[in-house]
Structures are given as C-alpha cells and as structure tokens.
C-alpha atoms as a PDB file:
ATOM      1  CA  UNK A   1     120.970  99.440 105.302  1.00  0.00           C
ATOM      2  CA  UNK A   2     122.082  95.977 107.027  1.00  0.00           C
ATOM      3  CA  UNK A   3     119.437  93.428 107.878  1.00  0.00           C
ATOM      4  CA  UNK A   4     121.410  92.840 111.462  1.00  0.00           C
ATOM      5  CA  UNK A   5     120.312  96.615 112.281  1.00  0.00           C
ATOM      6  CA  UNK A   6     118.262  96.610 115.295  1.00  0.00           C
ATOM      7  CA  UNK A   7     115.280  98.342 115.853  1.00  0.00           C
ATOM      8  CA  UNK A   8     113.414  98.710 119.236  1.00  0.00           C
ATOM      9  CA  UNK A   9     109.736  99.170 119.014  1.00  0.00           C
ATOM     10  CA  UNK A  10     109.950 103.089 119.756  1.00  0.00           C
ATOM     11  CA  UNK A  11     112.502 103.333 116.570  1.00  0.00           C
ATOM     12  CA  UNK A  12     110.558 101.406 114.489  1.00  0.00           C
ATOM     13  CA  UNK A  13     107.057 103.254 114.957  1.00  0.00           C
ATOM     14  CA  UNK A  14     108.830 106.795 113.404  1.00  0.00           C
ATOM     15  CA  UNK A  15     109.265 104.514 110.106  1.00  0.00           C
ATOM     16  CA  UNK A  16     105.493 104.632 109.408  1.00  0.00           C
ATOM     17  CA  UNK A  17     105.681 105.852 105.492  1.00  0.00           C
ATOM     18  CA  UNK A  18     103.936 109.043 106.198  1.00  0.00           C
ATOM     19  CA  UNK A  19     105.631 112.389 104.918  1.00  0.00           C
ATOM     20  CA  UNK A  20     108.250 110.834 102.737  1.00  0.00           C
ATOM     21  CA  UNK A  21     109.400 108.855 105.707  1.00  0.00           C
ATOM     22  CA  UNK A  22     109.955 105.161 104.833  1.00  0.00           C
ATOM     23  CA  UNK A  23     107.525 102.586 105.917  1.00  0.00           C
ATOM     24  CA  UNK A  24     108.703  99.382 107.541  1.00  0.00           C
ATOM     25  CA  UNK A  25     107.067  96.743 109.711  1.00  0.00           C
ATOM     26  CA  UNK A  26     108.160  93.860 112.385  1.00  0.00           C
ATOM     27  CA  UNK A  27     106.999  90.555 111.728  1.00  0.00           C
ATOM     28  CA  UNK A  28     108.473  87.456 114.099  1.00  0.00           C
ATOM     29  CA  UNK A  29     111.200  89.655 114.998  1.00  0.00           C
ATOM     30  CA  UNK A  30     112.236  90.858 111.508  1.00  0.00           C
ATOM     31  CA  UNK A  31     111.841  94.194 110.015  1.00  0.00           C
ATOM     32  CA  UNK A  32     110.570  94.617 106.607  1.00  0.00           C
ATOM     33  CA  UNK A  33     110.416  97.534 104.333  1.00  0.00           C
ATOM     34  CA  UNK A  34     107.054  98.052 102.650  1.00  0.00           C
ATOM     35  CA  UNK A  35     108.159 101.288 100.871  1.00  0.00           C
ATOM     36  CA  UNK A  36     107.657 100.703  97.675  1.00  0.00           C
ATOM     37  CA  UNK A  37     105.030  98.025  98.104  1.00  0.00           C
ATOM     38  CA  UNK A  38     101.472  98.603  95.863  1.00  0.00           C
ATOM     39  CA  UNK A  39      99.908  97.405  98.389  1.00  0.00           C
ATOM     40  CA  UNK A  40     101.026 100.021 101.217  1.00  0.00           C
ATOM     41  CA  UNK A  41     100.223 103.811 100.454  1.00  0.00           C
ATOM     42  CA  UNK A  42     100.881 106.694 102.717  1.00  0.00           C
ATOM     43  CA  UNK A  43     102.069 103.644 105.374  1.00  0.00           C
ATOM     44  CA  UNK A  44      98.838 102.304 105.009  1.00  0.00           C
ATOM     45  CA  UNK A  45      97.683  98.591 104.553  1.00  0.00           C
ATOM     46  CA  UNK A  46      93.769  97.951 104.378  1.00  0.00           C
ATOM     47  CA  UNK A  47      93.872  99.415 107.714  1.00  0.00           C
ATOM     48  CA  UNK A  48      97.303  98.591 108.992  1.00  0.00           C
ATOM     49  CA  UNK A  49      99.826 100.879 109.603  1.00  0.00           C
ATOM     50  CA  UNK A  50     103.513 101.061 109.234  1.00  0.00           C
ATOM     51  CA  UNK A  51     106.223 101.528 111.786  1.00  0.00           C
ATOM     52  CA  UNK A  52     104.678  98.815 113.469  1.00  0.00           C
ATOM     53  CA  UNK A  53     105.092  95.409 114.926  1.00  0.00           C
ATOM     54  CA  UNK A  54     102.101  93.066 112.872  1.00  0.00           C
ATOM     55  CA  UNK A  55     102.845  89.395 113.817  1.00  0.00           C
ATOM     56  CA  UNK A  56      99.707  89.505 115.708  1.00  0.00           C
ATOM     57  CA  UNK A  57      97.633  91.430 112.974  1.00  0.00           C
ATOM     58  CA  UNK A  58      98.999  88.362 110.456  1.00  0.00           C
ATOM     59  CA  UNK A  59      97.361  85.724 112.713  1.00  0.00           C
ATOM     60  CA  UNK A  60      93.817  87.107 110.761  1.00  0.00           C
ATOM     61  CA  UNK A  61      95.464  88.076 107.750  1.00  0.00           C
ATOM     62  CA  UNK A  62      93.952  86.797 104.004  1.00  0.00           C
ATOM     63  CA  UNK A  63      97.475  85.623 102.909  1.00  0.00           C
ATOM     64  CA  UNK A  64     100.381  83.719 105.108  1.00  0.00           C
ATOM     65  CA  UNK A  65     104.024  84.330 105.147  1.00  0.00           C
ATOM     66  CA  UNK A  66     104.775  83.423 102.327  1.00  0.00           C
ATOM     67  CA  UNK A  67     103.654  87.300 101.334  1.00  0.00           C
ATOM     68  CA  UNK A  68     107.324  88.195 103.722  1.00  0.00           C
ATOM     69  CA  UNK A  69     109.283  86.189 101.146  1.00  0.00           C
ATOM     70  CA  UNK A  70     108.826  89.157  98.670  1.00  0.00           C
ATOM     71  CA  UNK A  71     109.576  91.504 100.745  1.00  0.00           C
ATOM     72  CA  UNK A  72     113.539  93.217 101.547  1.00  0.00           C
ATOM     73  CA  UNK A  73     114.502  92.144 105.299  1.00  0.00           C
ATOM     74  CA  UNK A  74     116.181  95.414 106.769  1.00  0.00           C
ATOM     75  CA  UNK A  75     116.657  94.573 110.420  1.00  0.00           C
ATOM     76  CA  UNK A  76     115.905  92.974 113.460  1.00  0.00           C
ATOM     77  CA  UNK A  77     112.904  93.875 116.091  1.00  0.00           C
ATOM     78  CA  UNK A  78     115.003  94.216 119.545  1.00  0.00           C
ATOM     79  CA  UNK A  79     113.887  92.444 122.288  1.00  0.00           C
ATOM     80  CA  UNK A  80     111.412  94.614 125.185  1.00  0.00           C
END
C-alpha cells in the first residue's frame, strides 16, 4: 500500500483491527498501521480504538511522537 493513499475519516474507521480487518490510525494527518503492534490487540489500545483519528487522544498520552517513528506510515487523513 502507498503512504500518498488517502483516507477520509469514514474509510479509515472500517480499518479498526477487529475480525481480521487491519487496524490503522490518523495522527496529524498521517495514517499509521498498528497491525502488528504488541501493544494493539483486537484494534484495541488501553482503551483506544483503531480506525480512528487520535491526535487529540495523544495530547494526554504517557509517551510523545516519537512512539509514530516506529510505526509504517500507510496514507494520508483527507481533509473534512
């Protein structure tokens, strides 16, 4: 998949890792995929869930964005 795909918000929310499906998230207008991430199960993150856009949900988050850095870019959030 290219990272210049674009995803609108409606697209993005049927990627939420439940039923096989992958699980990806928007963050400052990128979209990551948190498949195969420990730390997401079922499209599930202490309470977070995939196929969803988190930049606000980061603003309280333990870690910065330096956690991104790790993670494959697969897209672009479209604009509303």
């Amino acid at each position: 998949m290219e990272a210049s795909r674009k995803f609108t918000v409606e697209e993005l929310s049927s990627y939420n890792g439940k039923g096989g499906k992958p699980a990806y998230v928007g963050y400052r207008g990128k979209v990551y995929d948190v498949t195969e991430s420990s730390q997401w199960l079922d499209g599930d993150h202490l309470g977070h869930e995939a196929g969803q856009d988190l930049t606000m949900a980061m603003d309280i988050a333990p870690h910065g964005d330096e956690i991104m850095e790790k993670i494959k870019i697969v897209g672009v959030l479209a604009e509303a």
